[in-house]
N, C-alpha and C. Protein backbone atom coordinates (compact mmCIF):
# COMPACT_ATOMS: atom_id res chain seq x y z
N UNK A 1 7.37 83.87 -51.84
CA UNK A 1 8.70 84.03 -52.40
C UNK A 1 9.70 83.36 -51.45
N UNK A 2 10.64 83.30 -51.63
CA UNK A 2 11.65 82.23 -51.34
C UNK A 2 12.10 83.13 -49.78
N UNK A 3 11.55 84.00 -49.10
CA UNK A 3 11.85 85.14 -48.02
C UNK A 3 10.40 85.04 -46.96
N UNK A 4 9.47 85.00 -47.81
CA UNK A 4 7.88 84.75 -47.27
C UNK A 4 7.11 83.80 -47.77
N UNK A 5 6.69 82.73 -46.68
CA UNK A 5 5.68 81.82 -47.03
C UNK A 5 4.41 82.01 -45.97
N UNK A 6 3.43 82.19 -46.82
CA UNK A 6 2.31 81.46 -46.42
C UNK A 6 1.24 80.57 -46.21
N UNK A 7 1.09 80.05 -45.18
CA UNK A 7 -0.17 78.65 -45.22
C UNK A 7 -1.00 78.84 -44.46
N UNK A 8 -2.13 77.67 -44.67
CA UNK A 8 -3.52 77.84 -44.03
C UNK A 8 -3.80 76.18 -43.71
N UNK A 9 -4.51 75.87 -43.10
CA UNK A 9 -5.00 74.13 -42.86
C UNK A 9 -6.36 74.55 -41.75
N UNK A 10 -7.23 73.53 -42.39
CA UNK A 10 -8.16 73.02 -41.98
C UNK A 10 -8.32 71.71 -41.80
N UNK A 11 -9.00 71.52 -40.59
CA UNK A 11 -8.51 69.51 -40.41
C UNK A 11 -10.09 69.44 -39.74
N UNK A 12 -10.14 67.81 -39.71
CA UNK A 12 -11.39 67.43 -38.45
C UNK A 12 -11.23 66.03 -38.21
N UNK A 13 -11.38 65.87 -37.06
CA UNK A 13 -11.23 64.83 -36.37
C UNK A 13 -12.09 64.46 -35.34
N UNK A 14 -11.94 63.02 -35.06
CA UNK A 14 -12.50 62.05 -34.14
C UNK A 14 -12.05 61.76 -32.55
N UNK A 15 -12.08 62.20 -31.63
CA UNK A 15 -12.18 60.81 -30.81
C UNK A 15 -13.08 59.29 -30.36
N UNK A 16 -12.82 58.22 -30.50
CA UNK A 16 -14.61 57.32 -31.01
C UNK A 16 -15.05 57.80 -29.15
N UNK A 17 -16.23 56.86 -29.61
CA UNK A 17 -17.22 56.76 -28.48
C UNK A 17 -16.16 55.98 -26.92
N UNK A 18 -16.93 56.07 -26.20
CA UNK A 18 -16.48 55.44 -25.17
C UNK A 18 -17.75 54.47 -24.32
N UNK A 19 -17.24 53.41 -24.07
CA UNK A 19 -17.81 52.50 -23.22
C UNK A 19 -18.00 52.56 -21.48
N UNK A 20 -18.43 53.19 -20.85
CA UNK A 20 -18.03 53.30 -19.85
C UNK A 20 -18.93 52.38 -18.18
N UNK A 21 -17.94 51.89 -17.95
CA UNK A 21 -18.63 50.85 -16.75
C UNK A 21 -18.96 51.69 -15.46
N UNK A 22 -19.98 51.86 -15.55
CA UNK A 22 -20.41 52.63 -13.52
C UNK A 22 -20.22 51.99 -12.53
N UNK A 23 -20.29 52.63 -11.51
CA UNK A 23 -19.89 51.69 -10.14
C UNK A 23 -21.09 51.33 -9.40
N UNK A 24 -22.47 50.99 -9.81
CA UNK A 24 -23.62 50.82 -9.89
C UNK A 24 -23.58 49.52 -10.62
N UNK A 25 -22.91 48.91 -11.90
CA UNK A 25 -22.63 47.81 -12.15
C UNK A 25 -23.22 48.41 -13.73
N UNK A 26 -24.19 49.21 -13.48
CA UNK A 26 -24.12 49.73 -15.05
C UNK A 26 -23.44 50.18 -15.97
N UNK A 27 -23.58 50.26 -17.42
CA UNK A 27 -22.98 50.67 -18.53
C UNK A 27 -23.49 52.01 -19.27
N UNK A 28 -22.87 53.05 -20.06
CA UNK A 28 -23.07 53.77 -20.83
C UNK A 28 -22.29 54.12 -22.07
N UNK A 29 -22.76 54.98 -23.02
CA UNK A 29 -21.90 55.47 -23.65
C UNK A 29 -21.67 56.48 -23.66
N UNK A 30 -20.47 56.98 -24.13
CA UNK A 30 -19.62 58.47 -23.99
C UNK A 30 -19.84 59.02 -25.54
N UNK A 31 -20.56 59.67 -25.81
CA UNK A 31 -20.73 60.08 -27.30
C UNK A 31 -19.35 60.28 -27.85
N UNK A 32 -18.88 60.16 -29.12
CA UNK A 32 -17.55 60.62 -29.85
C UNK A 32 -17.17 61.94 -29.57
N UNK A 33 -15.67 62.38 -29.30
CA UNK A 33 -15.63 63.49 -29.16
C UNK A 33 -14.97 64.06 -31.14
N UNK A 34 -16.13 65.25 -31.44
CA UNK A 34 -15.60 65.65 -32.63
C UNK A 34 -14.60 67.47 -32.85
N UNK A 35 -13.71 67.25 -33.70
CA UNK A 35 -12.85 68.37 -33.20
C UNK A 35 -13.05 69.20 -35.12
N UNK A 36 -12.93 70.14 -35.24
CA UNK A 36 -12.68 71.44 -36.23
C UNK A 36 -11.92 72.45 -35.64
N UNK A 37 -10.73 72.21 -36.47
CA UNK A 37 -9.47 73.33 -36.69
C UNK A 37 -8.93 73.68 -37.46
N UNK A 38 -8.73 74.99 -37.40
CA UNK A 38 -8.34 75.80 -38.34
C UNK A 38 -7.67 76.51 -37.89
N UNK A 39 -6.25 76.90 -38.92
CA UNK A 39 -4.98 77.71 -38.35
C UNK A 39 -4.37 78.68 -40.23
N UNK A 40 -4.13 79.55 -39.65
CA UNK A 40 -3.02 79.91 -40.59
C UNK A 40 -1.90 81.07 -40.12
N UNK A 41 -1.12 81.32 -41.08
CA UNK A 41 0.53 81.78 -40.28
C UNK A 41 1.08 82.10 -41.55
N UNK A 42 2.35 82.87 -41.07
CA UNK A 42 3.09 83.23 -42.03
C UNK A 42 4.65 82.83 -41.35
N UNK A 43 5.49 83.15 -42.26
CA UNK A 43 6.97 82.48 -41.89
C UNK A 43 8.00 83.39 -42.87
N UNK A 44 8.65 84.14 -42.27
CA UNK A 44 9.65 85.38 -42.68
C UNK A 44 10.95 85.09 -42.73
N UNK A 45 12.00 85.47 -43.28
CA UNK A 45 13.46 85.13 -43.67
C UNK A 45 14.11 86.42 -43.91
N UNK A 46 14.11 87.39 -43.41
CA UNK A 46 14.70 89.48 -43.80
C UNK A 46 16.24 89.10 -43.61
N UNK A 47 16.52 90.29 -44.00
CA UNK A 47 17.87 90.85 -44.09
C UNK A 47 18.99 89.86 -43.71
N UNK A 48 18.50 88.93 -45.23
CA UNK A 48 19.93 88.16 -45.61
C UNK A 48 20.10 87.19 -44.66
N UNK A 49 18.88 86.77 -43.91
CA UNK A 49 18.58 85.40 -42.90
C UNK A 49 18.91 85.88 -41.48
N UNK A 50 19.38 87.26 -41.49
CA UNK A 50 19.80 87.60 -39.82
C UNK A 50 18.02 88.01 -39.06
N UNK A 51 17.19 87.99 -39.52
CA UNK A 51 15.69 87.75 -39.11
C UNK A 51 15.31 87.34 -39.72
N UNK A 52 14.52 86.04 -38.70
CA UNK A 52 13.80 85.01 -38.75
C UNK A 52 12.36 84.91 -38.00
N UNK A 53 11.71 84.37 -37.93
CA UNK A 53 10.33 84.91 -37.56
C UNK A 53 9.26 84.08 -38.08
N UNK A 54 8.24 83.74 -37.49
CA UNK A 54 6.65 83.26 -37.28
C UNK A 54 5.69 83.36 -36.81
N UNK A 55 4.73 83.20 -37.14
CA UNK A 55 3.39 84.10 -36.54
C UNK A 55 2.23 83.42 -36.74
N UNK A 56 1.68 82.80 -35.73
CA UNK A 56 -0.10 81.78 -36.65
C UNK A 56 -1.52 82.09 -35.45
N UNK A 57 -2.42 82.18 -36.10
CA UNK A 57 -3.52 81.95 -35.54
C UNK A 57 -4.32 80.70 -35.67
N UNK A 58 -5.49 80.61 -34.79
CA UNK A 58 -6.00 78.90 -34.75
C UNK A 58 -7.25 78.87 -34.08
N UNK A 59 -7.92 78.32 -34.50
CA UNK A 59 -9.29 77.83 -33.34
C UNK A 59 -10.01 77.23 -34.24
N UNK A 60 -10.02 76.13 -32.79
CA UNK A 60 -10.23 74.92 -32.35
C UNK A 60 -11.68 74.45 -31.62
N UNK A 61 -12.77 74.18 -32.26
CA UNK A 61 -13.81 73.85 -32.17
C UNK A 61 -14.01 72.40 -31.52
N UNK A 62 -14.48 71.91 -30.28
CA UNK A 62 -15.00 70.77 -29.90
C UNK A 62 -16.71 70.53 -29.70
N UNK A 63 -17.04 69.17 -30.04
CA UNK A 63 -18.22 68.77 -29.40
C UNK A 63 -17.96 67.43 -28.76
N UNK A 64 -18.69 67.50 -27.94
CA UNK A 64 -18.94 66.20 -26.83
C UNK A 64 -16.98 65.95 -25.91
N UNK A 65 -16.74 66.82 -25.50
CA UNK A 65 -15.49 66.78 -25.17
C UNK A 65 -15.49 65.82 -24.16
N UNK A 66 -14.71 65.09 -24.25
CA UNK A 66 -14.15 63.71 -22.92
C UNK A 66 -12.86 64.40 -22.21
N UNK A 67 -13.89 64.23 -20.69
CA UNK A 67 -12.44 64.39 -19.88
C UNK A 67 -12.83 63.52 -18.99
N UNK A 68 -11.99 63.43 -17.74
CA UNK A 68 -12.41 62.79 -16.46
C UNK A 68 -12.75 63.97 -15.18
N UNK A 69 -13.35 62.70 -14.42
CA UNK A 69 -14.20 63.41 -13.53
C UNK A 69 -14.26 62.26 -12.22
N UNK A 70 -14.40 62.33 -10.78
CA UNK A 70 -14.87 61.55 -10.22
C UNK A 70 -16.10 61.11 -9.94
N UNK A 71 -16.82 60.38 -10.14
CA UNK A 71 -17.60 60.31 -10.19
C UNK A 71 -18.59 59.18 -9.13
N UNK A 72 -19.17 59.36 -7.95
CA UNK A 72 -19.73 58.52 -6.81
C UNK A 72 -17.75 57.69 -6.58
N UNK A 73 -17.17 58.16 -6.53
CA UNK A 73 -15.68 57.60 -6.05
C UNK A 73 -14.81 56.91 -7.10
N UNK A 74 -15.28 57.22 -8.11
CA UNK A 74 -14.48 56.15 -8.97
C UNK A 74 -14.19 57.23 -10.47
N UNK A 75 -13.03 57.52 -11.05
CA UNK A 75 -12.61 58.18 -11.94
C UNK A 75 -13.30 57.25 -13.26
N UNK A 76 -13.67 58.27 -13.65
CA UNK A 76 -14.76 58.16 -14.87
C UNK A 76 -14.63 59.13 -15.96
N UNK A 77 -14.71 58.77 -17.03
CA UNK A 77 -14.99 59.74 -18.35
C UNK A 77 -16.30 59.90 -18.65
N UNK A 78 -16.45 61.48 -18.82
CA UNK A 78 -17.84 61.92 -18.48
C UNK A 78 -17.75 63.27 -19.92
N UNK A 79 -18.57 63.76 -20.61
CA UNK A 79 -18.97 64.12 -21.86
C UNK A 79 -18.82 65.82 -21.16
N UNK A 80 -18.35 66.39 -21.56
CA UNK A 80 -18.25 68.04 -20.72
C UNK A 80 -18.86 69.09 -21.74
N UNK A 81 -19.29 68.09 -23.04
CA UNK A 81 -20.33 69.40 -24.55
C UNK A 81 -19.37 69.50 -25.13
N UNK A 82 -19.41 71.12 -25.09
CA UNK A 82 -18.89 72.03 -25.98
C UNK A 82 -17.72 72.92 -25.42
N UNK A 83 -16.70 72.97 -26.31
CA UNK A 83 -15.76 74.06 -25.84
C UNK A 83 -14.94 73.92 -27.24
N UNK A 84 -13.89 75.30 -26.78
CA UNK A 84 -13.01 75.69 -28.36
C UNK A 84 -11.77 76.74 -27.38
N UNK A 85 -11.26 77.08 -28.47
CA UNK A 85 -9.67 77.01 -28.10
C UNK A 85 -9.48 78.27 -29.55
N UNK A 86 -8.96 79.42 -29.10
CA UNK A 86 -8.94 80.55 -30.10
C UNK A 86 -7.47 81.16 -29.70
N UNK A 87 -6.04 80.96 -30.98
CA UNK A 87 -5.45 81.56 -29.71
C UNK A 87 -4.02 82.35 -31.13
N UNK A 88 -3.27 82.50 -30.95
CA UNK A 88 -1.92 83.37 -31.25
C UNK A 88 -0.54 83.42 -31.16
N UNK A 89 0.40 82.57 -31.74
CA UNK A 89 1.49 82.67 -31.33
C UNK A 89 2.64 82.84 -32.49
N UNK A 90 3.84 83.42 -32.00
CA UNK A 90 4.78 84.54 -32.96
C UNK A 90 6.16 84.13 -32.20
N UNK A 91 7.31 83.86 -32.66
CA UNK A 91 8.56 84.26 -32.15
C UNK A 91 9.37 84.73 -33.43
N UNK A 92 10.55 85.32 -32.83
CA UNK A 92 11.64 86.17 -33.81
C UNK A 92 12.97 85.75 -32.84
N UNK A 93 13.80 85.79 -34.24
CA UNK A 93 15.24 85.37 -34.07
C UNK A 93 15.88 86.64 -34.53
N UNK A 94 16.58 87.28 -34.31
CA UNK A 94 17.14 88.14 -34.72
C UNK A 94 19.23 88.39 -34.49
N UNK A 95 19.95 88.30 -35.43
CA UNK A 95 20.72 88.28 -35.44
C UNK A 95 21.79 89.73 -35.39
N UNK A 96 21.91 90.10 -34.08
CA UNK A 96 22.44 91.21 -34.33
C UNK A 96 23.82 91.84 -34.81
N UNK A 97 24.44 90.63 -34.49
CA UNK A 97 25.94 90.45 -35.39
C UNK A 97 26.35 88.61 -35.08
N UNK A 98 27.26 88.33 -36.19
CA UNK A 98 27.72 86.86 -35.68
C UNK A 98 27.77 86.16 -34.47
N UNK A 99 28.27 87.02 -33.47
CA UNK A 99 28.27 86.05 -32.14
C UNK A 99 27.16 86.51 -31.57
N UNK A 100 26.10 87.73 -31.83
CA UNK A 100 25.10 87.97 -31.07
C UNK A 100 23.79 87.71 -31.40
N UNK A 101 22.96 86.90 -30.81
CA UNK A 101 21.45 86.71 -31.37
C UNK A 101 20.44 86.82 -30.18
N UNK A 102 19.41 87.78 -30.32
CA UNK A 102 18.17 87.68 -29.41
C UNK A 102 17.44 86.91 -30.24
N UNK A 103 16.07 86.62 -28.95
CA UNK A 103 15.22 86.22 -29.25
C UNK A 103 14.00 85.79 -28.73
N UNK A 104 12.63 86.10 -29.02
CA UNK A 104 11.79 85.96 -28.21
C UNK A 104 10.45 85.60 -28.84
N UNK A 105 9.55 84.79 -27.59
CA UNK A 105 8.44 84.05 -28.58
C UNK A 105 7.23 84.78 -27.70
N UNK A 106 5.89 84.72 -27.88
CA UNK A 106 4.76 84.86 -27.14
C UNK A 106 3.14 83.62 -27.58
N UNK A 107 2.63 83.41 -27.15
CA UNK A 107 1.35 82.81 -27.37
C UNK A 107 0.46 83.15 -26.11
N UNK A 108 -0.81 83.00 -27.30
CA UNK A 108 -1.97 83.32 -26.53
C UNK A 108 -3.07 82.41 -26.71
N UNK A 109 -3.82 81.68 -25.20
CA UNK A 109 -4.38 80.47 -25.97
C UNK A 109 -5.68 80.83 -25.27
N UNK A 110 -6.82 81.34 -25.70
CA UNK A 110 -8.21 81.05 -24.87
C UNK A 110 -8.47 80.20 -24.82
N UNK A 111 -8.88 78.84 -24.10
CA UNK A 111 -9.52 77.45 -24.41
C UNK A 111 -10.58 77.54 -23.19
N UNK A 112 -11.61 77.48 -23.35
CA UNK A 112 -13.05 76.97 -22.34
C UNK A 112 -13.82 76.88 -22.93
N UNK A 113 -14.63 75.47 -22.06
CA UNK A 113 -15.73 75.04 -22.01
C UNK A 113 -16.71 75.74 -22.29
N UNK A 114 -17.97 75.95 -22.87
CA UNK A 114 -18.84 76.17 -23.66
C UNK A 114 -20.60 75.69 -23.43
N UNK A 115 -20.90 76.05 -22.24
CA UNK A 115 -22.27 75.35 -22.08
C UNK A 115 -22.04 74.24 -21.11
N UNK A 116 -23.15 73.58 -20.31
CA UNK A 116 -23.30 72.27 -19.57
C UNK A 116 -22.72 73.22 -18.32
N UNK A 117 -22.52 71.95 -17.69
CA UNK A 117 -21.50 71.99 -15.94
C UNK A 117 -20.28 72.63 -15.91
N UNK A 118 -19.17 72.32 -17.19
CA UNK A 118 -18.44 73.27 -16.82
C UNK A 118 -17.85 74.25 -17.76
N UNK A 119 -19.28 75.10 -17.98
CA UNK A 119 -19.58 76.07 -18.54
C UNK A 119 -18.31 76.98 -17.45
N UNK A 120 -17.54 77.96 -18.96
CA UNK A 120 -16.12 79.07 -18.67
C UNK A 120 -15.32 78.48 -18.06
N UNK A 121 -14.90 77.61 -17.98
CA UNK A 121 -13.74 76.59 -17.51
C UNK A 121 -12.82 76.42 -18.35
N UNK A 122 -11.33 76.70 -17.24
CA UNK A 122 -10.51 76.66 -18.70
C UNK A 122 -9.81 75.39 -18.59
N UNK A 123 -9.24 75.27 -19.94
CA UNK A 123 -9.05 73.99 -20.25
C UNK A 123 -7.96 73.25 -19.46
N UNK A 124 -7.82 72.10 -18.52
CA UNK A 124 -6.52 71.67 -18.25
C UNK A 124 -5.08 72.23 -18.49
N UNK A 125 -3.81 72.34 -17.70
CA UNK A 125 -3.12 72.65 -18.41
C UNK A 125 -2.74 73.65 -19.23
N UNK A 126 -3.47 74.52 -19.43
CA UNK A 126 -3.77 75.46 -20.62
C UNK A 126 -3.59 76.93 -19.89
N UNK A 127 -2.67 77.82 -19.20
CA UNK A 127 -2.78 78.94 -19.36
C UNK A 127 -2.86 80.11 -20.65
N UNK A 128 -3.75 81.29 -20.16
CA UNK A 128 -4.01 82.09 -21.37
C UNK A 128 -2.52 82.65 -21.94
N UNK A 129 -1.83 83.10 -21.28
CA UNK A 129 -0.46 83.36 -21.57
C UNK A 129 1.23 82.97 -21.40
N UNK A 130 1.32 82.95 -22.35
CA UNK A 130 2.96 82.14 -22.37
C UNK A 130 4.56 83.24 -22.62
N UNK A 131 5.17 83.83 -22.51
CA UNK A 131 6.47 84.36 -23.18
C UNK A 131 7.79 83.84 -22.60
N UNK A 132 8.97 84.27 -23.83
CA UNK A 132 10.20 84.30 -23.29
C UNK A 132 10.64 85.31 -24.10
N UNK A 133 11.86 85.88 -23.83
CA UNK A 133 12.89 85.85 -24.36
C UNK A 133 14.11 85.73 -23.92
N UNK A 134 15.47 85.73 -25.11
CA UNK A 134 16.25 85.45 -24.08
C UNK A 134 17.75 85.96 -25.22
N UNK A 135 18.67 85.39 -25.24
CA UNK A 135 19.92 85.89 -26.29
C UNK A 135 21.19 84.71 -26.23
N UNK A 136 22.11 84.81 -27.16
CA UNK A 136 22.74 84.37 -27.54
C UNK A 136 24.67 84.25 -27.96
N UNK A 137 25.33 84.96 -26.73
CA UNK A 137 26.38 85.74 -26.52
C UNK A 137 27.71 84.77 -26.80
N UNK A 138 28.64 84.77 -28.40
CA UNK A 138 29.82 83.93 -28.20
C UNK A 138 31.14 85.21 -27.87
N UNK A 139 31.92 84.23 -27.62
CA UNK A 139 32.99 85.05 -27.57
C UNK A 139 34.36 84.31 -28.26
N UNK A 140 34.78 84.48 -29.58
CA UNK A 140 35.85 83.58 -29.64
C UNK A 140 36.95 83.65 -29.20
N UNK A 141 37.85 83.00 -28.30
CA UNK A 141 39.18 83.10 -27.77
C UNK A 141 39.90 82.26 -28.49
N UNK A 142 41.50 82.18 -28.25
CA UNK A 142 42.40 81.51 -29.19
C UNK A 142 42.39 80.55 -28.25
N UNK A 143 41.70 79.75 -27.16
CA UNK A 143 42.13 78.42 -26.91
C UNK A 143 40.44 78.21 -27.05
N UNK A 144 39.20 78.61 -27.18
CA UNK A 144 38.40 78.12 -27.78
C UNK A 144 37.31 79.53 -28.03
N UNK A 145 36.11 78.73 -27.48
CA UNK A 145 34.74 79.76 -27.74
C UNK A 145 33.84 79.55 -26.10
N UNK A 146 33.85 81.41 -26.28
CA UNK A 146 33.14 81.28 -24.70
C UNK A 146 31.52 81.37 -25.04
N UNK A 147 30.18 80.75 -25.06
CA UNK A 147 29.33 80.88 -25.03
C UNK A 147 28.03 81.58 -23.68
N UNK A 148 27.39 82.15 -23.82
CA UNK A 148 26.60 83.04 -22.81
C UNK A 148 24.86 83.26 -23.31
N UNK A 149 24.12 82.29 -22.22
CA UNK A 149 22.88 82.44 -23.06
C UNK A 149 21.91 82.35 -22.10
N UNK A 150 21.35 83.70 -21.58
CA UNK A 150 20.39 83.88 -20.59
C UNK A 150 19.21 83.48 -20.98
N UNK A 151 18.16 83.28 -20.25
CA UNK A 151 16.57 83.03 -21.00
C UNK A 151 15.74 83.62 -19.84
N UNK A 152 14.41 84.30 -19.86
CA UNK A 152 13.32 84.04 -19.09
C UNK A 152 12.23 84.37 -19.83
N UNK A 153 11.85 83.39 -18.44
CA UNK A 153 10.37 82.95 -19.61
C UNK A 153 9.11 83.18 -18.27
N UNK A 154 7.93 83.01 -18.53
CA UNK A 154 6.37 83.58 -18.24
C UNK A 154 5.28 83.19 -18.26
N UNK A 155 4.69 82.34 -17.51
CA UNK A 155 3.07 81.78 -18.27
C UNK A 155 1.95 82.00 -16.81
N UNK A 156 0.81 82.70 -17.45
CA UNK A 156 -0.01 82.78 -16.30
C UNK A 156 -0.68 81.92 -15.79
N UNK A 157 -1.70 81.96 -14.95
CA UNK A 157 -2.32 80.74 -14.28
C UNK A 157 -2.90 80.01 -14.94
N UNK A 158 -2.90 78.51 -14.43
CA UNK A 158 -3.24 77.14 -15.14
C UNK A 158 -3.61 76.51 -14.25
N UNK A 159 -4.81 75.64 -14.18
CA UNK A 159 -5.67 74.62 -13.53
C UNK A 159 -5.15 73.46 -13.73
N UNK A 160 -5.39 72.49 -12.90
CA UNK A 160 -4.35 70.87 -13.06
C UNK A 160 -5.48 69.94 -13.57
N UNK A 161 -6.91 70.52 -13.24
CA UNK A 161 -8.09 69.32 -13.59
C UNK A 161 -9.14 70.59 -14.60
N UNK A 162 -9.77 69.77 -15.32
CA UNK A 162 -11.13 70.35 -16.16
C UNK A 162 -11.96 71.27 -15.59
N UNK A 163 -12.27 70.14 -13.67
CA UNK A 163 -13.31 70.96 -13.20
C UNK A 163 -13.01 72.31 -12.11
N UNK A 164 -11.32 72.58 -12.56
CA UNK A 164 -10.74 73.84 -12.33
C UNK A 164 -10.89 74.09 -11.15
N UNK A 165 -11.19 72.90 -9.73
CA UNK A 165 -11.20 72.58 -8.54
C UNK A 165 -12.44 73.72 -8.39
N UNK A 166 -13.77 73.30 -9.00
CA UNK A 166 -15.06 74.09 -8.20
C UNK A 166 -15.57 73.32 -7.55
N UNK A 167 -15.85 73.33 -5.84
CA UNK A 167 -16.35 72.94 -5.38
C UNK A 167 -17.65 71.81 -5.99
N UNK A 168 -18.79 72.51 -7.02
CA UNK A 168 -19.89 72.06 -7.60
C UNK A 168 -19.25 70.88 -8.21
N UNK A 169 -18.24 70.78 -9.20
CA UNK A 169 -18.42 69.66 -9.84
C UNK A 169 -17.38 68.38 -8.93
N UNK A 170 -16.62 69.06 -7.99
CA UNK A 170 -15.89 67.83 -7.44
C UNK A 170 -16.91 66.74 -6.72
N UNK A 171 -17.50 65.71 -7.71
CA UNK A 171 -18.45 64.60 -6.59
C UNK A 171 -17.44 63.83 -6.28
N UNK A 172 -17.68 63.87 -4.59
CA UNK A 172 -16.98 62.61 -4.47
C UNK A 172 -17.95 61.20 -3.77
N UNK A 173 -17.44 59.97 -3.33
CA UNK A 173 -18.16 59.44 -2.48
C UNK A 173 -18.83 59.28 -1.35
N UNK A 174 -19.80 58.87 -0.90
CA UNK A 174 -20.82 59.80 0.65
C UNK A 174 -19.69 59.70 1.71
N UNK A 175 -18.72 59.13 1.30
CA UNK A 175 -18.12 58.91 2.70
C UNK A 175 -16.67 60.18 2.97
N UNK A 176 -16.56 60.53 1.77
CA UNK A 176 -15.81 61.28 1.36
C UNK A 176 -15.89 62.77 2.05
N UNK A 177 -15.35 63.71 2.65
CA UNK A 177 -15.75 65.11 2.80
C UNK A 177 -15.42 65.99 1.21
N UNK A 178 -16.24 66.71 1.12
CA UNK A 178 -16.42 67.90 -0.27
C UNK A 178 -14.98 68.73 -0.04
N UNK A 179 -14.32 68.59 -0.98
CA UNK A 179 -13.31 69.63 -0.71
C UNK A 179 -13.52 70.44 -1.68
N UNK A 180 -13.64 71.67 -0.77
CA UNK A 180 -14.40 73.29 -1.31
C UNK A 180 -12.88 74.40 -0.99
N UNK A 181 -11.84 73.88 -1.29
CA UNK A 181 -10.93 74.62 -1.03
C UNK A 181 -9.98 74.89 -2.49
N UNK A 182 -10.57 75.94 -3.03
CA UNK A 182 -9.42 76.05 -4.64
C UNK A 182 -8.31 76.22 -4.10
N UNK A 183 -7.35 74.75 -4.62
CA UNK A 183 -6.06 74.99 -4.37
C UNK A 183 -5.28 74.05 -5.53
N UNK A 184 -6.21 73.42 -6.28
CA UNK A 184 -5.41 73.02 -7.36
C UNK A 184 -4.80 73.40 -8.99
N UNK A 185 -4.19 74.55 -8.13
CA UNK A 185 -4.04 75.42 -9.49
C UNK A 185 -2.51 75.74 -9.56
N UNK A 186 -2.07 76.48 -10.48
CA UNK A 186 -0.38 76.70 -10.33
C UNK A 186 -0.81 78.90 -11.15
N UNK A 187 -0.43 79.75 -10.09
CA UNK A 187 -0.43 81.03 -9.99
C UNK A 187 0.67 80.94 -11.31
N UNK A 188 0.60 82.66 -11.47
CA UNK A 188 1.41 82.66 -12.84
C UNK A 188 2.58 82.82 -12.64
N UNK A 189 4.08 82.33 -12.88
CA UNK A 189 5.60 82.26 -12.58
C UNK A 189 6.43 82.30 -13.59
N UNK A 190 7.26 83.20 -13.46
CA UNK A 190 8.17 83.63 -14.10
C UNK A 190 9.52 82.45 -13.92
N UNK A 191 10.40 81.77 -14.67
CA UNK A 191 11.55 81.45 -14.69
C UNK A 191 12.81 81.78 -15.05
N UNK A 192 13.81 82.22 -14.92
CA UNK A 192 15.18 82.81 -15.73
C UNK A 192 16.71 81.80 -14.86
N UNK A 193 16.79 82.01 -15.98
CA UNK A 193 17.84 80.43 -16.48
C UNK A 193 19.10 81.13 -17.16
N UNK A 194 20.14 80.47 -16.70
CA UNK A 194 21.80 81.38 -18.06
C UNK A 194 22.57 79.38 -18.17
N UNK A 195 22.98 79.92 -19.45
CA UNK A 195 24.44 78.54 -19.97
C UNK A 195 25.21 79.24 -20.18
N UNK A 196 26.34 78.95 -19.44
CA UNK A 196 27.53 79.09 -19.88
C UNK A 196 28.25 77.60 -20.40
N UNK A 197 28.94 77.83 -21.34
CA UNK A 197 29.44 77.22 -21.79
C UNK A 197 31.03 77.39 -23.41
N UNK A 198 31.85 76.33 -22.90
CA UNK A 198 33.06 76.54 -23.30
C UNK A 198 33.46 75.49 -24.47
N UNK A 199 34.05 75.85 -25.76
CA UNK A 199 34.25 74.75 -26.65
C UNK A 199 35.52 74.80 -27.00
N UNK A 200 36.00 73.33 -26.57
CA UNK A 200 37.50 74.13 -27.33
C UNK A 200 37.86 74.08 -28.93
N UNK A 201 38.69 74.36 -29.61
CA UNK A 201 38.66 74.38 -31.12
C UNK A 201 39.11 72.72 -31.59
């Protein structure tokens, strides 16, 4: 109805093969990476548009996933299997009178690896948890409009590489020392932020 919609999608996709030159002088191939996803959600409009709102679920099936890796010293794309990505996300707008609006979002993303080397590894980039909220404060005066709009926001820990800095998969070259020290990661951090801001009429 013209207040509630719902949808669904299913997709699949390709990445092609890869060619890849070794530092041995040899060649291989990188099998295609193939993807299956599926999502659906709903999308809300209440009380006369002063709530607003969305909500979807999703997962995300891979085979033969391409990432990089070092490999005898030389950055290489290397086949990591299987992994998938299962996850949740919702925000609301809510209007509590004309000059006042909250509002706040959340997502939730599982993504790891699935079998092979870096079997429970989470995905690049990818922490399991994300939030904010934050609001929306005017004030009209007769020489203009005072605006006021705090935010904070939340996301837990996230890895910078695939192989989620484990000692095991970092190869490097013989000449190289093993660095066995997890430190390439970013702990979970909170941010909070305000605008002020002034318009005149």
């Amino acid at each position: 109805n013209p207040d509630v919609n719902l949808y669904a999608v299913y997709g699949i996709g390709k990445r092609p093969e890869i060619l890849q030159l070794n530092a041995n002088g040899t060649s291989s191939i990188i099998p295609a990476e193939e993807l299956t996803s599926m999502e659906g959600g709903v999308k809300v409009r209440l009380l006369g548009g002063r709530l607003v709102g969305d909500a979807s679920i999703y997962h995300y099936s891979y085979k033969n996933f391409q990432t990089a890796a070092i490999v005898n010293g030389k950055l290489s794309t290397i086949n990591a299997g299987k992994a998938d990505a299962t996850g949740f996300e919702a925000q609301l707008n809510y209007a509590i009178a004309p000059e006042f609006t909250v509002f706040g979002s959340y997502g939730y993303n599982h993504a790891r690896f699935k079998g092979g080397a870096y079997d429970g590894n989470f995905f690049r980039n990818s922490p399991d948890h994300k939030f904010a909220i934050g609001a929306d404060l005017s004030l009209p005066l007769q020489e203009g409009t005072i605006s006021f709009a705090p935010l904070f926001s939340w996301q837990s820990k996230m890895y910078f590489f695939d192989d989620n800095d484990r000692a095991d998969l970092q190869i490097r070259s013989p000449i190289a020392l093993s660095d066995k020290v997890v430190d390439e990661f970013q702990g979970g951090y909170g941010l909070l932020s305000a605008r002020l801001t002034f318009t005149a009429p």
